[in-house]
Each structure stands twice: as C-alpha cells, then as structure tokens.
N, C-alpha and C. Protein backbone atom coordinates (compact mmCIF):
# COMPACT_ATOMS: atom_id res chain seq x y z
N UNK A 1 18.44 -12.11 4.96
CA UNK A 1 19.02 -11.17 4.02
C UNK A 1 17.98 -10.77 2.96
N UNK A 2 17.36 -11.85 2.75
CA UNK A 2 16.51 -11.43 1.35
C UNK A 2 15.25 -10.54 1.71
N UNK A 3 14.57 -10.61 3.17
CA UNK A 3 13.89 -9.73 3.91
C UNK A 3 14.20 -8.67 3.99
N UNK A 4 15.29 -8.48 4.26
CA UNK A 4 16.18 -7.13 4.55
C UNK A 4 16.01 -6.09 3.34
N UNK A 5 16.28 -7.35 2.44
CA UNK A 5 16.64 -6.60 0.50
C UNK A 5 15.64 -6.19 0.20
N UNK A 6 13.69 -7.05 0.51
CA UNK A 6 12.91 -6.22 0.15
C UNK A 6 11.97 -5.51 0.75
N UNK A 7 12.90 -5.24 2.30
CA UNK A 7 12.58 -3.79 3.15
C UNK A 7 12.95 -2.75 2.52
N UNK A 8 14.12 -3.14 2.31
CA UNK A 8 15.14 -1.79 1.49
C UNK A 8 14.40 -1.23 0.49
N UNK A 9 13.81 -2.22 -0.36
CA UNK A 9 13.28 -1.79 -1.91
C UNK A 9 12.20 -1.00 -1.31
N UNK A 10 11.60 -1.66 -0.50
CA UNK A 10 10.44 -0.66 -0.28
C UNK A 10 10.29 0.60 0.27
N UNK A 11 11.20 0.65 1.06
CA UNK A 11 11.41 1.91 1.76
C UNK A 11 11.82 3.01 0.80
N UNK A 12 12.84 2.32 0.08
CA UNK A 12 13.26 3.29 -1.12
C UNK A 12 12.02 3.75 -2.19
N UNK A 13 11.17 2.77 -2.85
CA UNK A 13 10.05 3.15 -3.32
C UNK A 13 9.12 4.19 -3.15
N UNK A 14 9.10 4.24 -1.56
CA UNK A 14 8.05 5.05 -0.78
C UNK A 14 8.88 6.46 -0.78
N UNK A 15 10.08 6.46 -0.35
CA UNK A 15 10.28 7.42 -0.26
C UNK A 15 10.66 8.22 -1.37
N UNK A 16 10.33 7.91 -2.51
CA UNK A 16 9.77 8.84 -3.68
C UNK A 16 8.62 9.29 -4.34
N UNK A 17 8.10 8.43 -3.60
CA UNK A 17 6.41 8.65 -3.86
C UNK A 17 5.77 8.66 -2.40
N UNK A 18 5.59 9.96 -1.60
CA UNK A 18 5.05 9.73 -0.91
C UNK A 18 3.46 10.70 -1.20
N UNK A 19 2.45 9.94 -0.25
CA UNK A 19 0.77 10.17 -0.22
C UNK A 19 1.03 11.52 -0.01
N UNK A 20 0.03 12.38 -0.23
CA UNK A 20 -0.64 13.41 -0.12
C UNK A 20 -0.94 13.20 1.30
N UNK A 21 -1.85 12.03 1.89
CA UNK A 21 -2.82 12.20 2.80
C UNK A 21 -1.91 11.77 4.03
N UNK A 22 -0.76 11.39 4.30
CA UNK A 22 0.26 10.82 5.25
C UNK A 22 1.23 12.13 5.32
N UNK A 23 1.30 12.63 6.57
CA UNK A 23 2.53 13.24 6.62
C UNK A 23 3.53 12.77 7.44
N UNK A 24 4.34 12.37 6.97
CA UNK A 24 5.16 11.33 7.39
C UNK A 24 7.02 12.19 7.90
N UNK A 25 7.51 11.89 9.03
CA UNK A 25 8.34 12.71 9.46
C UNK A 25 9.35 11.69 9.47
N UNK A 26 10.72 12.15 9.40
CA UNK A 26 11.71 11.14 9.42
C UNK A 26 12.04 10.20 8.92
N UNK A 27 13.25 9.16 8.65
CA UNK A 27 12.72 8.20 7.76
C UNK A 27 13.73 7.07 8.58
N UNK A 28 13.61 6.12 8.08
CA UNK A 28 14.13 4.34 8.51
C UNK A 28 13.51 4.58 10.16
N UNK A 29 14.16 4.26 11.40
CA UNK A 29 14.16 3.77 12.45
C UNK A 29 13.37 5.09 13.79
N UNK A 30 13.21 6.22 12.85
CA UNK A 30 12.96 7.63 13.43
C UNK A 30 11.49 7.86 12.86
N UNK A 31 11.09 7.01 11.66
CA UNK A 31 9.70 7.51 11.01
C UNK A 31 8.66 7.62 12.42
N UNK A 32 8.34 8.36 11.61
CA UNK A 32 6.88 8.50 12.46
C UNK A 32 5.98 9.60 11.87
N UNK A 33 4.28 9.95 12.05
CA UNK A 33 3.62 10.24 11.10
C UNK A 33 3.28 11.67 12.39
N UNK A 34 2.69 12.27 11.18
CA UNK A 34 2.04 14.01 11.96
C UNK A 34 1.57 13.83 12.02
N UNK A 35 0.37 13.50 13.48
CA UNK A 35 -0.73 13.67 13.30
C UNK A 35 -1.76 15.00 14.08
N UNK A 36 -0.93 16.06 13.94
CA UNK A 36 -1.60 17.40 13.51
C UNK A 36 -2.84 17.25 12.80
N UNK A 37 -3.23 17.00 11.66
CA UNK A 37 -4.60 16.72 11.15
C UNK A 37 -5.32 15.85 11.33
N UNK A 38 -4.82 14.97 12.34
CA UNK A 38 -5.69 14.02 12.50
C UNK A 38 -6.93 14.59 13.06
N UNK A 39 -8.01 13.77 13.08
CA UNK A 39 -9.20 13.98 13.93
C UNK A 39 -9.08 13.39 15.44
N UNK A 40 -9.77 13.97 16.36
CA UNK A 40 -9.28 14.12 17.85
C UNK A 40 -8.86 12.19 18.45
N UNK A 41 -9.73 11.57 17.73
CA UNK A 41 -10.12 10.15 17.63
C UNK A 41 -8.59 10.10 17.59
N UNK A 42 -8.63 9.98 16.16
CA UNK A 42 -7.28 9.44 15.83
C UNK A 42 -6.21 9.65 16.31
N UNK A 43 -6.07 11.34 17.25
CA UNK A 43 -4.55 11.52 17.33
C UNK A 43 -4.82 10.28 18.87
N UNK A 44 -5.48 10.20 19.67
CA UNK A 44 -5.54 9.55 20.54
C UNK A 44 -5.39 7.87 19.94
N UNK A 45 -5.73 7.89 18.97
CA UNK A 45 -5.38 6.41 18.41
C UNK A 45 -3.78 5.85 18.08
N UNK A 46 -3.65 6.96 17.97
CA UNK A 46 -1.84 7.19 17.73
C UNK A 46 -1.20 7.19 18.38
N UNK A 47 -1.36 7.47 19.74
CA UNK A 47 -0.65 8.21 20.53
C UNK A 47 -0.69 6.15 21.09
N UNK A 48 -1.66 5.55 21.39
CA UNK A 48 -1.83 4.38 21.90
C UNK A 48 -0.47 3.20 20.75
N UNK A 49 -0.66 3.74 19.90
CA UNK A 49 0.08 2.72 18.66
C UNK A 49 1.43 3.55 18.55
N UNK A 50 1.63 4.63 18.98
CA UNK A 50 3.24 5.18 19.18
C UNK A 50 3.77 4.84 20.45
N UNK A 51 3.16 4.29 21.52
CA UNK A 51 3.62 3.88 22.71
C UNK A 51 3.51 2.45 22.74
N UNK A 52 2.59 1.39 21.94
CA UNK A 52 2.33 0.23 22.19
C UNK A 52 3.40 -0.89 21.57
N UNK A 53 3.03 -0.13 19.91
CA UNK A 53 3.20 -1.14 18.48
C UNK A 53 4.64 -0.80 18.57
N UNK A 54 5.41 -0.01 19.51
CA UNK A 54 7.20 0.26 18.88
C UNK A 54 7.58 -0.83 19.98
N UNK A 55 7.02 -1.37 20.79
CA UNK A 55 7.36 -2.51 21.63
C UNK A 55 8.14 -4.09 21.24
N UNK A 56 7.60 -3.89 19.79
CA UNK A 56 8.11 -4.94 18.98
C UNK A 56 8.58 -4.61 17.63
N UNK A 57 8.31 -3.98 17.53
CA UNK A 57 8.78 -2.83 16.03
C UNK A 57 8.74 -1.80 15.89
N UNK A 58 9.72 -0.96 14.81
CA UNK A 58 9.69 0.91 14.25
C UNK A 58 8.22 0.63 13.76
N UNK A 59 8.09 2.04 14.12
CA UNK A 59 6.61 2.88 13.32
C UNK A 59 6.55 2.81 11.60
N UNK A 60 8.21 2.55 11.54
CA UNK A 60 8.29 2.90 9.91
C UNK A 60 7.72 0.83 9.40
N UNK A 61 7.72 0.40 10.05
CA UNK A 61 7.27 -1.23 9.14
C UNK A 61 5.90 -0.69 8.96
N UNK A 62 4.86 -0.35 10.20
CA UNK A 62 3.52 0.28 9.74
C UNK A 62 3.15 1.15 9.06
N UNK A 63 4.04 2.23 8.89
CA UNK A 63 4.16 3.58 7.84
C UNK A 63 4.40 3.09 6.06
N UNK A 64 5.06 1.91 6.06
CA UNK A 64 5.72 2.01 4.98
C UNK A 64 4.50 0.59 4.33
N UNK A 65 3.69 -0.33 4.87
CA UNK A 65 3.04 -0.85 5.12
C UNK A 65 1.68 -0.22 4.43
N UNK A 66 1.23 0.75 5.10
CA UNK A 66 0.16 1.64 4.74
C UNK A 66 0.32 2.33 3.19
N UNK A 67 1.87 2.88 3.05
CA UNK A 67 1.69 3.58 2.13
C UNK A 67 1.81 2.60 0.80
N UNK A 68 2.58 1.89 0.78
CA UNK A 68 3.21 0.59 -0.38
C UNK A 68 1.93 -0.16 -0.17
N UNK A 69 0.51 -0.94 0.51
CA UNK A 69 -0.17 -1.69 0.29
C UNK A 69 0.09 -3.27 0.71
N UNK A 70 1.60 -3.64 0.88
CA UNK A 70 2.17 -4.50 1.48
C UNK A 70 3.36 -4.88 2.56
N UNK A 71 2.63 -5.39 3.21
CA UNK A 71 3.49 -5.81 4.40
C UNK A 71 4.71 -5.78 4.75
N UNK A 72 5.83 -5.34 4.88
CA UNK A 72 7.58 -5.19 4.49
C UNK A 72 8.14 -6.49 4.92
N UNK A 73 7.30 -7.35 5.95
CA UNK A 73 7.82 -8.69 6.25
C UNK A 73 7.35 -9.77 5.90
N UNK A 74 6.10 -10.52 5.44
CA UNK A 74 5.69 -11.32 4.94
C UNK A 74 5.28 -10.98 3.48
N UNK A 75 5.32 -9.64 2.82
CA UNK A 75 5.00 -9.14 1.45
C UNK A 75 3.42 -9.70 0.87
N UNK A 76 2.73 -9.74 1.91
CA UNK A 76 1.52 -9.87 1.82
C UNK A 76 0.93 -8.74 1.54
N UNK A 77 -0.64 -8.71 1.27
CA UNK A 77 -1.15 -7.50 1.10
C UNK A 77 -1.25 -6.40 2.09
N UNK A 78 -1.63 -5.15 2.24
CA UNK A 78 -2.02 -4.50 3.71
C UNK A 78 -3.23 -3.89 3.24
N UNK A 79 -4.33 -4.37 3.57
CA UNK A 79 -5.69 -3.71 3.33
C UNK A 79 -6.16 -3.75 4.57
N UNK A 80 -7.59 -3.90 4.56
CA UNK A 80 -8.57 -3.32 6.08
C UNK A 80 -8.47 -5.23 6.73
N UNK A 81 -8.76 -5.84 5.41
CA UNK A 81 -8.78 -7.38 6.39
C UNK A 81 -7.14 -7.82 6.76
N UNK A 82 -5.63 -7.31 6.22
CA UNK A 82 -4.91 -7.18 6.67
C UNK A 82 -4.83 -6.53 8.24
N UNK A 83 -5.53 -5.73 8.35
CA UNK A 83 -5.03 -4.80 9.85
C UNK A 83 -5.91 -4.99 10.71
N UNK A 84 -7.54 -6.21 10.15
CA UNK A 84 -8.15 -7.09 10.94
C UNK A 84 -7.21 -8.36 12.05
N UNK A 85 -6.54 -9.08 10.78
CA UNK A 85 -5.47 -10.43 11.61
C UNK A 85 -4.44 -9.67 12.41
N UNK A 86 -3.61 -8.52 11.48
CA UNK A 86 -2.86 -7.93 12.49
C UNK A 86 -3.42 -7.63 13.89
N UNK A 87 -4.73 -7.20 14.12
CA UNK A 87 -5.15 -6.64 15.46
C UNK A 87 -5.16 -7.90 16.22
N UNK A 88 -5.93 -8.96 15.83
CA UNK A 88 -6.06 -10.24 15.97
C UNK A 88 -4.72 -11.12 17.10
N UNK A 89 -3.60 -10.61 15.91
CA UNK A 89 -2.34 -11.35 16.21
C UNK A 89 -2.02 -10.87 17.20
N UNK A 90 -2.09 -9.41 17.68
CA UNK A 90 -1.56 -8.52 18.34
C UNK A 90 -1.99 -8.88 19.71
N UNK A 91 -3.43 -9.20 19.72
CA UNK A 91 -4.65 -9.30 20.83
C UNK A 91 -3.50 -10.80 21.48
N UNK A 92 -3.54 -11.84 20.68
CA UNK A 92 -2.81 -12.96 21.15
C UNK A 92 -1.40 -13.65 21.70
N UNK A 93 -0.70 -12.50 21.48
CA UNK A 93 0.66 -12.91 21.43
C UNK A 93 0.60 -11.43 23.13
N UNK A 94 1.31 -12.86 23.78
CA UNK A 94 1.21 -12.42 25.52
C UNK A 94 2.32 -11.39 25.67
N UNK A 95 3.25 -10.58 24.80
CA UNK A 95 4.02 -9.93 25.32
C UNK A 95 3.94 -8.41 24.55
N UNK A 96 2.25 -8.55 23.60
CA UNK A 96 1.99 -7.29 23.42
C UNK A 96 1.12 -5.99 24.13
N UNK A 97 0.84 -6.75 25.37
CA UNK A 97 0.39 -5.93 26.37
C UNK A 97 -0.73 -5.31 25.92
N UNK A 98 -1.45 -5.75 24.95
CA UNK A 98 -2.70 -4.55 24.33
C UNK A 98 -3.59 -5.23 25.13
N UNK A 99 -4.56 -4.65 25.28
CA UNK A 99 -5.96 -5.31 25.77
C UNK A 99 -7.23 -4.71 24.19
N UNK A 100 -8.12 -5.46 24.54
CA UNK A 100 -8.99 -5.19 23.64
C UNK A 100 -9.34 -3.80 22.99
N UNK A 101 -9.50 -3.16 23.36
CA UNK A 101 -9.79 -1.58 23.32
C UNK A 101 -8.63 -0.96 22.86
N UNK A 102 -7.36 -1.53 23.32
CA UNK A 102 -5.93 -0.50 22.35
C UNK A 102 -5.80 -1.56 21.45
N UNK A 103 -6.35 -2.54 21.08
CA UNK A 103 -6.02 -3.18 19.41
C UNK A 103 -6.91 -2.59 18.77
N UNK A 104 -7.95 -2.48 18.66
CA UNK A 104 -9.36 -2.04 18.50
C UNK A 104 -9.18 -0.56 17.81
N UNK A 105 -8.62 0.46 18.78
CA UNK A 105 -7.98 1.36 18.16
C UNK A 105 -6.56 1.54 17.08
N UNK A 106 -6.01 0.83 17.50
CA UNK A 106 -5.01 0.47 16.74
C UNK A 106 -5.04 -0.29 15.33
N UNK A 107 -6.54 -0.54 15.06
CA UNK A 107 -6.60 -1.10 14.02
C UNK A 107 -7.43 -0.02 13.55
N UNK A 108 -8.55 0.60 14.04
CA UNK A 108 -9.81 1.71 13.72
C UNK A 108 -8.16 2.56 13.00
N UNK A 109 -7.28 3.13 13.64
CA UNK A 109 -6.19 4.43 13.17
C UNK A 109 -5.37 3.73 11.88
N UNK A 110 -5.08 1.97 11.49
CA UNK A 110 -4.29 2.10 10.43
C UNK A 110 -5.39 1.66 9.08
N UNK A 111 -6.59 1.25 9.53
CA UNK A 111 -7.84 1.47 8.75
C UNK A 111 -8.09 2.95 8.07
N UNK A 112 -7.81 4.14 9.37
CA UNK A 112 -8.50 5.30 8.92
C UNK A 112 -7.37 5.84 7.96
N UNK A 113 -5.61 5.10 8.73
CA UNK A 113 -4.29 5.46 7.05
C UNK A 113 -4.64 5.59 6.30
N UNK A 114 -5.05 3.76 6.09
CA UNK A 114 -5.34 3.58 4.47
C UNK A 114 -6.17 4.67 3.81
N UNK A 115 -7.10 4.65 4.49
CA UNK A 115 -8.09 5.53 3.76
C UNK A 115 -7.30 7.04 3.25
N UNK A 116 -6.49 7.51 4.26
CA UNK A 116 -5.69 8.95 4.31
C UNK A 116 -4.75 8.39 2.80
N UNK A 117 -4.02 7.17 2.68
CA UNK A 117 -2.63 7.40 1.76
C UNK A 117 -3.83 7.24 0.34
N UNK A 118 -4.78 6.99 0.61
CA UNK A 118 -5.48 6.39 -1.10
C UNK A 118 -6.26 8.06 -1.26
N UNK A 119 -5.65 9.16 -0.95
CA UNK A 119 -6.52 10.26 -1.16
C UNK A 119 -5.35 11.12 -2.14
C-alpha cells in the first residue's frame, strides 16, 4: 500500500510539471514517450525498450523515473549509475530475455532521457 501511495504522489507530481525535453503521451498504464525527435539511434533504442522493458512493467515506472529523478519502487535515486545496475539487473534476471546489446541500448536511450528531461 505504502508503494502504491508513493507511486501515486509521483505520478501526480509529474504530471504537473512535465520536461520540455520528454514528450510524453498518455498517462498511468498507456504512458509512453514520442519519439518523433528522437535521433535515428534512439528511436531504434525505443522501439527495443517498448517491446522488451513492458514484459515486466508499464513504460510509465521508466517515464516517471526519468522525469522525477527517482525510482517509483525502491525511491532511490535515477541517475546514469542508476540505469547502469538497472541494465545490470536486467542482463541477470533469466526471464528478461535481453541479451547484451538490447540492455546496452536500453540503458544508452534512458541515459540519453535523462539528459532530454534536464533540458
């Protein structure tokens, strides 16, 4: 419950302040980001983490993640060495099907977020 309570807060937070540099479509269980501006890299980085990362979770825990700075489930930080262990964790746990090269990207695209929501 108390997880739940400060998903909620956060989601609510964000969605009054949202980045400039995120265009962000939909909201709770439907989020998902435009990536129209992305660079060619990235939309292909996306496209790997919109088919991979919803395997175990909404797009919106990573969306909301990026833009807030912290994690919606452990309320840890979310920086670049955050979305280092995340790739990490991802690489290890046998029922995320990534292989090296789609974590790899998947971490290069919520690296290149951050950089997008801090603009």
């Amino acid at each position: 419950m108390k997880k739940l309570l400060v998903t909620m807060l956060l989601v609510a937070a964000t969605a009054t302040s949202a980045h400039a540099g995120l265009k962000v479509i939909g909201r709770g269980d439907a989020m998902r980001l435009d990536p129209s501006s992305f660079p060619p890299t990235m939309k292909a980085n996306y496209e790997i983490v919109r088919v991979k990362c919803v395997k175990c979770h909404t797009l919106e825990r990573t969306i909301v993640a990026i833009q807030t700075g912290v994690a919606p489930i452990s309320g840890q930080p979310f920086d670049r060495s955050a979305t280092k262990a995340y790739g990490i964790k991802m690489l290890r746990k046998p029922d995320s099907n990534m292989n090296k090269a789609e974590v790899k990207a998947s971490v290069d695209l919520m690296n290149y977020l951050l950089s997008e929501s801090e603009k």
